[in-house]
N, C-alpha and C. Protein backbone atom coordinates (compact mmCIF):
# COMPACT_ATOMS: atom_id res chain seq x y z
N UNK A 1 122.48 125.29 108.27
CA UNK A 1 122.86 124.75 109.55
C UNK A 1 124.10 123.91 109.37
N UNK A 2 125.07 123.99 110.02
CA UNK A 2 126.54 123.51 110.17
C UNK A 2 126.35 122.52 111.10
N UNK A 3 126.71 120.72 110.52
CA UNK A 3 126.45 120.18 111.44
C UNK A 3 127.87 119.93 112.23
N UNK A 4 127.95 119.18 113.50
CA UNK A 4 129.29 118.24 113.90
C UNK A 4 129.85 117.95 113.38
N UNK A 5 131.86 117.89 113.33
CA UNK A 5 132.36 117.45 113.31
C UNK A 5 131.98 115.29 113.21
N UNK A 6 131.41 114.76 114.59
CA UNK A 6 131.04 113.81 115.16
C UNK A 6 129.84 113.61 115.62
N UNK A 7 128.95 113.56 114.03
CA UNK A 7 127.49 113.87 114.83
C UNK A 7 126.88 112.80 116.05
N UNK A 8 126.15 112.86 117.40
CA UNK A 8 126.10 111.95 118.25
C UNK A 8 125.01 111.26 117.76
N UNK A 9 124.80 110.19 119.13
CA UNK A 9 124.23 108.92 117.73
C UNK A 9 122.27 109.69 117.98
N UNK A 10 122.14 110.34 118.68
CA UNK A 10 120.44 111.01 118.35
C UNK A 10 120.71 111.91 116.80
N UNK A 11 121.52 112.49 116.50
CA UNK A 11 121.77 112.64 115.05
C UNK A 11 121.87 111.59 114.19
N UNK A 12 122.81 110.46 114.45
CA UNK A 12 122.55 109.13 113.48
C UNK A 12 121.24 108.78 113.54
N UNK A 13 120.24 109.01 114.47
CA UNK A 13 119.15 108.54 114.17
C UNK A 13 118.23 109.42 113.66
N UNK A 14 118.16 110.57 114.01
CA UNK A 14 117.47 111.47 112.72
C UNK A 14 118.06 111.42 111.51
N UNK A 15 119.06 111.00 111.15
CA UNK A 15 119.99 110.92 109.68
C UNK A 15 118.88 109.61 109.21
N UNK A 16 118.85 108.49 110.01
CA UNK A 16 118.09 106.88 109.71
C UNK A 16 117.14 107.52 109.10
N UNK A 17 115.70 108.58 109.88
CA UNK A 17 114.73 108.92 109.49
C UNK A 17 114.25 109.88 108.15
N UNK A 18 115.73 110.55 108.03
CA UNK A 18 115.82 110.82 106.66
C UNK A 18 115.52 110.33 105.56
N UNK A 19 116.49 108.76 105.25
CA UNK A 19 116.86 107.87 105.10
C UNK A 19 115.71 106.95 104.35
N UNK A 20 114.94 107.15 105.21
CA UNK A 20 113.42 105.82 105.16
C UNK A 20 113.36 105.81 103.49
N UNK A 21 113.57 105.26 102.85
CA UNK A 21 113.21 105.49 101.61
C UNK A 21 111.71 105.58 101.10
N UNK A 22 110.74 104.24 101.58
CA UNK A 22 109.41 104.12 101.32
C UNK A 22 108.36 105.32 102.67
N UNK A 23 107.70 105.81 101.93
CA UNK A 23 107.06 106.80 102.89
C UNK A 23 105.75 105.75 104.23
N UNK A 24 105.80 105.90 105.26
CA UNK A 24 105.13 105.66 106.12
C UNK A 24 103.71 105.66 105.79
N UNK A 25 102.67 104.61 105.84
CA UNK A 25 101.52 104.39 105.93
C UNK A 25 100.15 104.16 106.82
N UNK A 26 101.32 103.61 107.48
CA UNK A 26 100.60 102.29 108.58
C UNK A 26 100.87 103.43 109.65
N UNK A 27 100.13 103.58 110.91
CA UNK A 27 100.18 104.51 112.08
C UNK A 27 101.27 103.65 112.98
N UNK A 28 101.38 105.15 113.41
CA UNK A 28 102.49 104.43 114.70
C UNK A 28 101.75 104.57 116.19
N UNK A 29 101.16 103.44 115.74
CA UNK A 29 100.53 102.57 116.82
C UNK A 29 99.26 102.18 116.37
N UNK A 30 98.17 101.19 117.48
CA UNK A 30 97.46 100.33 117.18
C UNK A 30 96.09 100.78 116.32
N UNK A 31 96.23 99.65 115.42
CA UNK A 31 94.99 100.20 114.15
C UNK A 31 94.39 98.69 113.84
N UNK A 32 92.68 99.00 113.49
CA UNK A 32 92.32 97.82 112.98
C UNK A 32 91.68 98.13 111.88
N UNK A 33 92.50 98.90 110.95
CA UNK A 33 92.77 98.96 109.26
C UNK A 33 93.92 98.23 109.19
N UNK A 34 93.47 97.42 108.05
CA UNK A 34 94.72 96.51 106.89
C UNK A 34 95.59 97.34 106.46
N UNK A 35 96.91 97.11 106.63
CA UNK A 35 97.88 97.63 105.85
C UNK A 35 98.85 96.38 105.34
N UNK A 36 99.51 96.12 104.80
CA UNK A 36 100.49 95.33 104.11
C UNK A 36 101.36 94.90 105.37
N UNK A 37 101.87 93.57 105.47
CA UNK A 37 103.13 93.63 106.13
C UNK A 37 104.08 94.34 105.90
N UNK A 38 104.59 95.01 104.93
CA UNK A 38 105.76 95.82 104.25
C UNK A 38 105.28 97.15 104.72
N UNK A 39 103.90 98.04 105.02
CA UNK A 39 104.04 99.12 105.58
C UNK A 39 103.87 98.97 106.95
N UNK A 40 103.04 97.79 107.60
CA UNK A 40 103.45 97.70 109.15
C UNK A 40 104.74 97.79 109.48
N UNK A 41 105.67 96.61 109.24
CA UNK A 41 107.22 97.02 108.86
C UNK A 41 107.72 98.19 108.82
N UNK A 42 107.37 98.90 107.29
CA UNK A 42 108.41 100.04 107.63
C UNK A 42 107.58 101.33 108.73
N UNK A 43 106.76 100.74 109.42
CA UNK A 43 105.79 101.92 110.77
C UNK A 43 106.74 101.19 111.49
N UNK A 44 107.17 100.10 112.19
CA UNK A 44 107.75 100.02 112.95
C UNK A 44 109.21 100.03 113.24
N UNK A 45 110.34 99.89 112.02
CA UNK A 45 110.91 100.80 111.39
C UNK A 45 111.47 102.20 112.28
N UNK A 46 110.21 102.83 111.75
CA UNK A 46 110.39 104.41 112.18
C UNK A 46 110.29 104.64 113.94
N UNK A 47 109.13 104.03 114.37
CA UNK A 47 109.02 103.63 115.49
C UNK A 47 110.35 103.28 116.39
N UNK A 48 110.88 102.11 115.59
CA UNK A 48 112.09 101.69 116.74
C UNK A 48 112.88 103.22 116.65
N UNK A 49 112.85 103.89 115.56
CA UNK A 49 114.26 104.97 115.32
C UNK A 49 113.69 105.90 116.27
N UNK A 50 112.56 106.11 116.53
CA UNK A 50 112.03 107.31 117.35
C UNK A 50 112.17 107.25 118.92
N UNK A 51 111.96 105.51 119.19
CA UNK A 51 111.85 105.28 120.98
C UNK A 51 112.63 104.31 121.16
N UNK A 52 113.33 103.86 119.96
CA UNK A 52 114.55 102.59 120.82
C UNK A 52 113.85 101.30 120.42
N UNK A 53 113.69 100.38 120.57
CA UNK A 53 113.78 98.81 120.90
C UNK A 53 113.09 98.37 122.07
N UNK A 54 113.41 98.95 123.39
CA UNK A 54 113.06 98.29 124.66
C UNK A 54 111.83 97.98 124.62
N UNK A 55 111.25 97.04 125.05
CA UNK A 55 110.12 96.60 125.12
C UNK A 55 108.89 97.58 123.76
N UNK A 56 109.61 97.21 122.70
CA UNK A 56 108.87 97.73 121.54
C UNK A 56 107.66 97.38 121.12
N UNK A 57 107.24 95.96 121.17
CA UNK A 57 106.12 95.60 120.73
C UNK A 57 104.67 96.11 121.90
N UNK A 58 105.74 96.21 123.30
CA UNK A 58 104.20 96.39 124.16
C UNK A 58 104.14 97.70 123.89
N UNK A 59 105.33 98.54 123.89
CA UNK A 59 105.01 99.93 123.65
C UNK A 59 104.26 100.81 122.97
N UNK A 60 104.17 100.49 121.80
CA UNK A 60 103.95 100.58 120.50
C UNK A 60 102.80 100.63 120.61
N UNK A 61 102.06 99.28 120.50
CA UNK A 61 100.70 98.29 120.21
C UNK A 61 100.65 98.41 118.33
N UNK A 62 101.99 98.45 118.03
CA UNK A 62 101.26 98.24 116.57
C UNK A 62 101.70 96.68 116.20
N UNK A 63 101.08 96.47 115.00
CA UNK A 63 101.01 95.18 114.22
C UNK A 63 102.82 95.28 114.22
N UNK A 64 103.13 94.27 114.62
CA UNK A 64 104.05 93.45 113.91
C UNK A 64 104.63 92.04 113.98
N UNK A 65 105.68 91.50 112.88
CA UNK A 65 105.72 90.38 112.83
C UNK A 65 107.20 89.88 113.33
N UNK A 66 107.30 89.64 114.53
CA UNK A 66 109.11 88.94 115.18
C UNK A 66 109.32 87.96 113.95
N UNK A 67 110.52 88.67 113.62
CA UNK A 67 111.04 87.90 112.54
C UNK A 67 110.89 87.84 111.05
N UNK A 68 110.59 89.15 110.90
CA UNK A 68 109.74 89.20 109.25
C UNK A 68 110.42 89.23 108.50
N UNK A 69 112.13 89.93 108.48
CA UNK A 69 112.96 89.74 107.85
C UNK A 69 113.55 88.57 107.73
N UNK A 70 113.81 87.80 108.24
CA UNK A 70 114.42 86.67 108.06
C UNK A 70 113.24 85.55 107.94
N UNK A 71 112.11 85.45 108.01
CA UNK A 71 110.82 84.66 107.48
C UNK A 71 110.33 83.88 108.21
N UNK A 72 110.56 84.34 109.30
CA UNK A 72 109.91 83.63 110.66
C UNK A 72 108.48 84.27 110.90
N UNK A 73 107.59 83.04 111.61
CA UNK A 73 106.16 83.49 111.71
C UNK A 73 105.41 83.31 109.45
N UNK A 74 106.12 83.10 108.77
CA UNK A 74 105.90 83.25 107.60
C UNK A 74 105.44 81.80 106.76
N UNK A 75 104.78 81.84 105.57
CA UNK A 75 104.32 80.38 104.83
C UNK A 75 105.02 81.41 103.59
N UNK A 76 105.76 81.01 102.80
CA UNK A 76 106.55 81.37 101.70
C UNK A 76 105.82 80.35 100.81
N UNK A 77 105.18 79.10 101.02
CA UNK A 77 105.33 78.44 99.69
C UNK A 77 104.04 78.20 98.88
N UNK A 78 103.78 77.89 97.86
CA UNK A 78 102.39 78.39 97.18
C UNK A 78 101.51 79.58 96.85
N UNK A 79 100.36 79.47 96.47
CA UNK A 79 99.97 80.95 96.38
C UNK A 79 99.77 81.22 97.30
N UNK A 80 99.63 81.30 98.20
CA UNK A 80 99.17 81.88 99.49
C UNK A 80 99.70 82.06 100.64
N UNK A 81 101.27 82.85 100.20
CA UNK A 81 102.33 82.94 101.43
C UNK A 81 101.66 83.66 102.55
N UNK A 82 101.60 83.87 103.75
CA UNK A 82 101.37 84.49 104.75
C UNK A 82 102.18 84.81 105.24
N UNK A 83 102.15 85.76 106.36
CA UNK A 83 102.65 86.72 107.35
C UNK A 83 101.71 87.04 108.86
N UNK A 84 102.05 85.76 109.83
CA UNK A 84 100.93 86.09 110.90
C UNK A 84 101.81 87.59 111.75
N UNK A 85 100.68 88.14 112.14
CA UNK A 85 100.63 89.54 112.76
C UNK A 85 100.73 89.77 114.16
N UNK A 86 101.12 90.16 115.15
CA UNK A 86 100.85 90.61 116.34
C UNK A 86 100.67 92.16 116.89
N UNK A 87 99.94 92.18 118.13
CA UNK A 87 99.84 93.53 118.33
C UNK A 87 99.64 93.56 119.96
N UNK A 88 100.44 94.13 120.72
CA UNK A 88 100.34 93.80 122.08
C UNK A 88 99.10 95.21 122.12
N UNK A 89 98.16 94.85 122.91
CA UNK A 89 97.36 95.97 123.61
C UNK A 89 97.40 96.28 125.14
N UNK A 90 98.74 95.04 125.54
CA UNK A 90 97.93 95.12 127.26
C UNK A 90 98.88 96.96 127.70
N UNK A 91 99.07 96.80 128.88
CA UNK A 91 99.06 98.28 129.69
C UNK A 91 100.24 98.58 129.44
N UNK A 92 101.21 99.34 130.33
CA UNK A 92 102.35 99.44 130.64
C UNK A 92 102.35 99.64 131.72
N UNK A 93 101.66 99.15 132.82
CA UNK A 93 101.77 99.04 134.08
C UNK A 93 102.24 98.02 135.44
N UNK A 94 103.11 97.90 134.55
CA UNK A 94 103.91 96.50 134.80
C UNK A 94 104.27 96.54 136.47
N UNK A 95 103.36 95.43 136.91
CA UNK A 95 103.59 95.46 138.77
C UNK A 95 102.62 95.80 139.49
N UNK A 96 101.87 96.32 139.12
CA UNK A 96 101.11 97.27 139.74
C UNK A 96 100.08 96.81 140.19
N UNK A 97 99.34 96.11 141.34
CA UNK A 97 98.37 95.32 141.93
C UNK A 97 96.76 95.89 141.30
N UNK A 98 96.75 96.97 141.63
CA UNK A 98 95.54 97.80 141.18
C UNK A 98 95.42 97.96 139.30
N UNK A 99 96.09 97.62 139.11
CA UNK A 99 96.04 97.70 137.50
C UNK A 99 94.46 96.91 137.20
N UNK A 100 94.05 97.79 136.82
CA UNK A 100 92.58 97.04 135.56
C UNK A 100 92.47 97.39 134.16
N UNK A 101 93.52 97.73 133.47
CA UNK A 101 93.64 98.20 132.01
C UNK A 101 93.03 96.88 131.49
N UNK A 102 92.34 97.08 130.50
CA UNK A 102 91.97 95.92 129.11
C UNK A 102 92.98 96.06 128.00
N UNK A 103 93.18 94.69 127.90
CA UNK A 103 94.11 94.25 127.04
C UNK A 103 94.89 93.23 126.55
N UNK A 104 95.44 92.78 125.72
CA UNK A 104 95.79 91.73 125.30
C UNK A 104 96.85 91.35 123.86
N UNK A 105 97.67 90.47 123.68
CA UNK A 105 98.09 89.67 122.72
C UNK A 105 96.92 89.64 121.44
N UNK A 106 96.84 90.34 120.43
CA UNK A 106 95.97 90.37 119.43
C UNK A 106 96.82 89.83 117.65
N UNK A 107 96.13 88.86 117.20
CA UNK A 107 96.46 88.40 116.14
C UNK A 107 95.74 88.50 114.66
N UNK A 108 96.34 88.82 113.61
CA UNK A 108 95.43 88.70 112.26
C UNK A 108 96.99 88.22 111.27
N UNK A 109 96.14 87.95 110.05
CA UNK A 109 97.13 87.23 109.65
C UNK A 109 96.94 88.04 108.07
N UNK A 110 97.95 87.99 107.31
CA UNK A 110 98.27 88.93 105.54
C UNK A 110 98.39 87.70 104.72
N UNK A 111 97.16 87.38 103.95
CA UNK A 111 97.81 86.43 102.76
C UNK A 111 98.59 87.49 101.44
N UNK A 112 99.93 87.41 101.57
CA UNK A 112 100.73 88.16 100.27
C UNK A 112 100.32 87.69 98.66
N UNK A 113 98.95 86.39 98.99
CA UNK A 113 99.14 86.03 97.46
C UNK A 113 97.77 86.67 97.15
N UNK A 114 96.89 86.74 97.35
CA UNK A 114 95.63 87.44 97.48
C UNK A 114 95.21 88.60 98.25
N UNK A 115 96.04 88.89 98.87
CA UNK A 115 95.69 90.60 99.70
C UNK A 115 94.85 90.08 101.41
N UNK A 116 93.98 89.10 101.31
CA UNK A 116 92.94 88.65 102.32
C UNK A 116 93.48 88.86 103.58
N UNK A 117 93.16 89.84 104.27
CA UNK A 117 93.51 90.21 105.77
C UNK A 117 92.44 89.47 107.05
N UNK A 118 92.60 88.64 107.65
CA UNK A 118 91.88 88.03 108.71
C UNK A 118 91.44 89.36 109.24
N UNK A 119 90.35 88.69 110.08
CA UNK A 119 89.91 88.95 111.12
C UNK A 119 91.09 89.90 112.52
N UNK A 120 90.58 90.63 113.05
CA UNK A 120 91.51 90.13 114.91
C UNK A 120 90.86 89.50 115.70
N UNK A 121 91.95 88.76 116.39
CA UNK A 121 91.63 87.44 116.99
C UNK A 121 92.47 87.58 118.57
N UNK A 122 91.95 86.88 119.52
CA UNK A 122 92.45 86.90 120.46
C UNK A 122 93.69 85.85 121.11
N UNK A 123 93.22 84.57 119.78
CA UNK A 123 93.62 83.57 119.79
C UNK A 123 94.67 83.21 118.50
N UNK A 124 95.59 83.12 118.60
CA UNK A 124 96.38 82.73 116.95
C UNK A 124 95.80 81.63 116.16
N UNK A 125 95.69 80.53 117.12
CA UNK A 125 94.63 79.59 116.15
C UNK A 125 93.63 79.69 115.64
N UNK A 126 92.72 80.67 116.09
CA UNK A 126 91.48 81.43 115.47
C UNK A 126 92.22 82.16 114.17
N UNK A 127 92.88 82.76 114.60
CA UNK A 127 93.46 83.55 112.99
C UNK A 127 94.14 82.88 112.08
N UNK A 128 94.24 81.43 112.45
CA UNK A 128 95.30 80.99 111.62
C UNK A 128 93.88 79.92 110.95
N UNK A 129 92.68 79.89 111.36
CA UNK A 129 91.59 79.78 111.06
C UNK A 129 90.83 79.85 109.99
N UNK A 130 90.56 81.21 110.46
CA UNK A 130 90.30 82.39 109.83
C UNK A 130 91.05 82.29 108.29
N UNK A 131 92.21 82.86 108.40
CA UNK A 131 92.67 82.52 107.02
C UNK A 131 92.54 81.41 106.47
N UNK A 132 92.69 79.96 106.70
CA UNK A 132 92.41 78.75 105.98
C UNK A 132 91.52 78.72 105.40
N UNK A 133 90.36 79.04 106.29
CA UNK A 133 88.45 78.77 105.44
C UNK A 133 88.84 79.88 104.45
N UNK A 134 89.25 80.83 104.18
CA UNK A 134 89.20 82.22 103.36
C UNK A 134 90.39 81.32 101.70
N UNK A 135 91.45 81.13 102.35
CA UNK A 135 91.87 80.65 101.18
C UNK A 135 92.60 78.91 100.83
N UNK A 136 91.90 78.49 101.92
CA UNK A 136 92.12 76.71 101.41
C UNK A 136 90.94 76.34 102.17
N UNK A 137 89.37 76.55 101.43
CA UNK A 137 88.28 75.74 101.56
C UNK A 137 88.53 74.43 101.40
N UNK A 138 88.27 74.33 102.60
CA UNK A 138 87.61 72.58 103.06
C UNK A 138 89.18 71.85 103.56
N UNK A 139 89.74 72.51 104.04
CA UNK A 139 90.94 72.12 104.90
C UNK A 139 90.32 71.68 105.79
N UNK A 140 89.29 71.68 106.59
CA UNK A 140 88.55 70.75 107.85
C UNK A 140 88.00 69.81 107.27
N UNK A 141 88.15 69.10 106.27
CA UNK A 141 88.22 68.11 105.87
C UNK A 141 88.73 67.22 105.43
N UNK A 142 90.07 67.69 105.76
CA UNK A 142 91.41 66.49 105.51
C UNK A 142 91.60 65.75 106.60
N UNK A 143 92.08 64.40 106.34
CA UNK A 143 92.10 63.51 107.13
C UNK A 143 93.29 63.91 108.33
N UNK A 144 93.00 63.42 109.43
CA UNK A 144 94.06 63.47 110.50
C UNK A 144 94.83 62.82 110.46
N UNK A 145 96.02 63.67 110.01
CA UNK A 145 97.76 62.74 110.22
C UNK A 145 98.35 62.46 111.33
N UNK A 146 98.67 61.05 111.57
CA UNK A 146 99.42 60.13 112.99
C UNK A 146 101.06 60.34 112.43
N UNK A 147 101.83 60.32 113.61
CA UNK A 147 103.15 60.62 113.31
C UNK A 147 104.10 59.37 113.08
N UNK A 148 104.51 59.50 112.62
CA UNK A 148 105.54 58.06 112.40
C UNK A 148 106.70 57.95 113.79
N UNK A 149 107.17 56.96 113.80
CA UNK A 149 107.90 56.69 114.73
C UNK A 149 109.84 57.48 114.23
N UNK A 150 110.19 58.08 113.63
CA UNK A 150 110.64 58.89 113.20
C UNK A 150 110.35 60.39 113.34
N UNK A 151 109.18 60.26 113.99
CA UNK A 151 109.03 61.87 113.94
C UNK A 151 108.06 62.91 113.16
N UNK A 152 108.25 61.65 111.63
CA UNK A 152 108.01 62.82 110.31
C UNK A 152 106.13 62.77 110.67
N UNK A 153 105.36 63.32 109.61
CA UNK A 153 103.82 62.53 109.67
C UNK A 153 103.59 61.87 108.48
N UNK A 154 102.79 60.83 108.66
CA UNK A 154 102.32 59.62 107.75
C UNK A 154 101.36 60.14 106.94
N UNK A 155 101.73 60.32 105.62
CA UNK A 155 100.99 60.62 104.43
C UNK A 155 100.05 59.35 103.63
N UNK A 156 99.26 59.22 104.08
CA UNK A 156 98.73 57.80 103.52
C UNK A 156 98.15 57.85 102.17
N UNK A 157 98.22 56.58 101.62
CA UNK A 157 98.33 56.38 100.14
C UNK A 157 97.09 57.37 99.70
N UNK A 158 95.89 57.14 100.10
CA UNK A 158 94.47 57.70 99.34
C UNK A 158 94.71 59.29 99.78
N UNK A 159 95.71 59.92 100.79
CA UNK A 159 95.09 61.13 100.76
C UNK A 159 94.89 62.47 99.31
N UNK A 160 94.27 63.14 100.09
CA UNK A 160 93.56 63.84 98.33
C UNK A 160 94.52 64.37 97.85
N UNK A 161 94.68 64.13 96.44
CA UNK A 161 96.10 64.57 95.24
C UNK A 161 95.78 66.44 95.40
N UNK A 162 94.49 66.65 95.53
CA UNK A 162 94.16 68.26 95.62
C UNK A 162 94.85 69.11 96.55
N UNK A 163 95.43 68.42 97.56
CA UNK A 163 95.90 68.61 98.90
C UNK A 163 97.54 68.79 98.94
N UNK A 164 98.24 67.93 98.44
CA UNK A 164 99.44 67.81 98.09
C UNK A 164 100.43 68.72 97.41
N UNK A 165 100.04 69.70 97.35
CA UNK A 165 100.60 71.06 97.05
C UNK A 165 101.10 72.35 97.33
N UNK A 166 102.15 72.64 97.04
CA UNK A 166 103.37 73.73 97.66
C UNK A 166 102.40 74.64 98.61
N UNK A 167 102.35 74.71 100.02
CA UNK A 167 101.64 75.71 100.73
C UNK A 167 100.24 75.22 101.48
N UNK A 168 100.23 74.18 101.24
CA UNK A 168 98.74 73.28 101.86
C UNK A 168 99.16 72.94 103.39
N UNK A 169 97.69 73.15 104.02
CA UNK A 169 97.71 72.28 105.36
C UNK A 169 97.76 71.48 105.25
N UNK A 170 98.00 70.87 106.67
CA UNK A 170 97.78 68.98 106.91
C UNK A 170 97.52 69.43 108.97
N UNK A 171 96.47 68.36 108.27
CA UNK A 171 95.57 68.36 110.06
C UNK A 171 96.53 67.31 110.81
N UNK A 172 97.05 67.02 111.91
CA UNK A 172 97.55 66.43 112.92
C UNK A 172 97.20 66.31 114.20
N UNK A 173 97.21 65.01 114.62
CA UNK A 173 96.73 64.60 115.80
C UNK A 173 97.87 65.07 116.75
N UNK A 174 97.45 65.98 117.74
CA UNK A 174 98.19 66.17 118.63
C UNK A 174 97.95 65.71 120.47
N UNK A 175 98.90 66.05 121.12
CA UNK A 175 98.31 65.76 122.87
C UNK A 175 97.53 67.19 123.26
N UNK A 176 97.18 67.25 124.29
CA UNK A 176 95.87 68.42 124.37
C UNK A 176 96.70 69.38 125.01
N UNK A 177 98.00 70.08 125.00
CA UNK A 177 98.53 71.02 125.13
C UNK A 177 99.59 71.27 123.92
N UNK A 178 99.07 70.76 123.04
CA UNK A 178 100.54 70.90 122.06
C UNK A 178 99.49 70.78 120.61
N UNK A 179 98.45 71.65 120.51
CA UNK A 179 97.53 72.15 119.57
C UNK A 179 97.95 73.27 118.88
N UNK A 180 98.82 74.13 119.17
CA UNK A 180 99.18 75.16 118.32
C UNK A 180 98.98 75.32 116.61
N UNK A 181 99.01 75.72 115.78
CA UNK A 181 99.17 75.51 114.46
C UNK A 181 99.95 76.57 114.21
N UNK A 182 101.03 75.70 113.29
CA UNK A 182 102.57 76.17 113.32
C UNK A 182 102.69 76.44 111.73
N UNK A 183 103.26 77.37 111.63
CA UNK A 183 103.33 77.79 110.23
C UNK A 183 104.52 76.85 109.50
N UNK A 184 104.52 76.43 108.08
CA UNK A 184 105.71 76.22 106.82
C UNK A 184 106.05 74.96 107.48
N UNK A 185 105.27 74.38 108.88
CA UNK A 185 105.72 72.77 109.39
C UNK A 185 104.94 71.49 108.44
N UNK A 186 104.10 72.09 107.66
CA UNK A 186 103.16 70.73 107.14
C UNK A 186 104.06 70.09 105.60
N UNK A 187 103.85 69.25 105.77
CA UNK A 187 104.66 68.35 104.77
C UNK A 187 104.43 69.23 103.55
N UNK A 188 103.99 69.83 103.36
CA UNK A 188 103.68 70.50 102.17
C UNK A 188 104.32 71.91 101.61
N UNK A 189 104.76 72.56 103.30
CA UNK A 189 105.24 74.00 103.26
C UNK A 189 104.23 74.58 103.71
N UNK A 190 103.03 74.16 104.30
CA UNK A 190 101.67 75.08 105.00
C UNK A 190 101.52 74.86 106.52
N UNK A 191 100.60 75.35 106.67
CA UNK A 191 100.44 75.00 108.49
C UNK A 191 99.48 74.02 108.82
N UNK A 192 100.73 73.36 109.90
CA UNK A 192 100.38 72.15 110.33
C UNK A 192 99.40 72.64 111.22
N UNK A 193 97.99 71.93 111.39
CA UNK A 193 97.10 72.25 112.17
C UNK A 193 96.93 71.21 112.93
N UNK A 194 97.15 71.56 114.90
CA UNK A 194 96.70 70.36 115.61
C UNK A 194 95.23 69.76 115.86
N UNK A 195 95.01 69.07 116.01
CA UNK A 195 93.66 68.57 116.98
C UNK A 195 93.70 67.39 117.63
N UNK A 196 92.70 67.22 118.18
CA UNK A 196 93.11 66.38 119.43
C UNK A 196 91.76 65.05 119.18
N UNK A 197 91.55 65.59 118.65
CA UNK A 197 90.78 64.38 117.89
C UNK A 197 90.90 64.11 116.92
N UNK A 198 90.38 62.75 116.22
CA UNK A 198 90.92 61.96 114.98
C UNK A 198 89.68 62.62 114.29
């Protein structure tokens, strides 16, 4: 087969799919089998080359992570880097009064240092949960950090030396809409976990 002179760009993108170097694992689309962040990735990858970008994540419904290349959504530090997950399930019926599809924003989370794949969760804080009890037992038992008037949080003298290490939570007192638990924010390089009680 003799191709173009100027192949058009639906040829540049079958050329991309050529291309893929690592072979496809992960389905293209929604699964609740574990696969690696690196083969969700390269499923979605192939995915964007096949249907574009536009509204990719609802399209799709597969796992992925906004920002995985550049290490957003990510805990890099200690053994127990993570990679939280998303997976849109809701419809594509966008507008539509009569719509009753089931569906939703679905979360699990990849520890890269141990393999340990959460749960799915409906809730990110549940999954971000989920993983803690699995690989930093007894993180609901660290004391609740108050913020300094600076901003930073107050590490007080007695807290546990066990704790203090590359990739650890730290619990924080937060206001009752600003509970999230935020990844690589805890003084440590782990996720800062809110609560609203001391």
């Amino acid at each position: 087969m003799k191709l173009p002179a100027h192949p058009s760009s639906d040829q540049g993108d079958l050329f991309d799919l050529l291309t893929l170097a690592e072979p496809i694992t992960a389905p293209l689309g929604f699964t609740v089998d574990a696969y690696t962040p690196d083969e969700h990735h390269t499923a979605c990858e192939r995915w964007r080359i096949e249907h574009g970008t536009f509204a990719m994540s609802g399209r799709s419904h597969m796992w992925h992570c906004a920002g995985y290349d550049v290490g957003c959504n990510r805990i890099l530090a200690g053994d127990h880097p993570t990679v939280l997950m998303t997976a849109g399930t809701r419809c594509e019926h966008y507008g539509r009064p009569r719509c009753s599809c089931v569906g939703d924003l679905l979360y699990r989370i990849h520890c890269e240092g141990c393999g340990h794949v959460t749960g799915i969760h409906a809730h990110e804080n549940d999954a971000v949960e989920d993983h803690l009890d699995h690989c930093w037992t007894g993180w609901r038992n660290l004391p609740v950090l108050t913020q300094a008037k600076n901003g930073t949080w107050k590490i007080p003298a007695d807290y546990p030396t066990t704790w203090q290490i590359p990739g650890a939570p730290i619990r924080t007192l937060r206001q009752p809409l600003a509970t999230r638990h935020v990844p690589s924010r805890a003084s440590f390089g782990g996720y800062d976990t809110g609560t609203i009680t001391p």
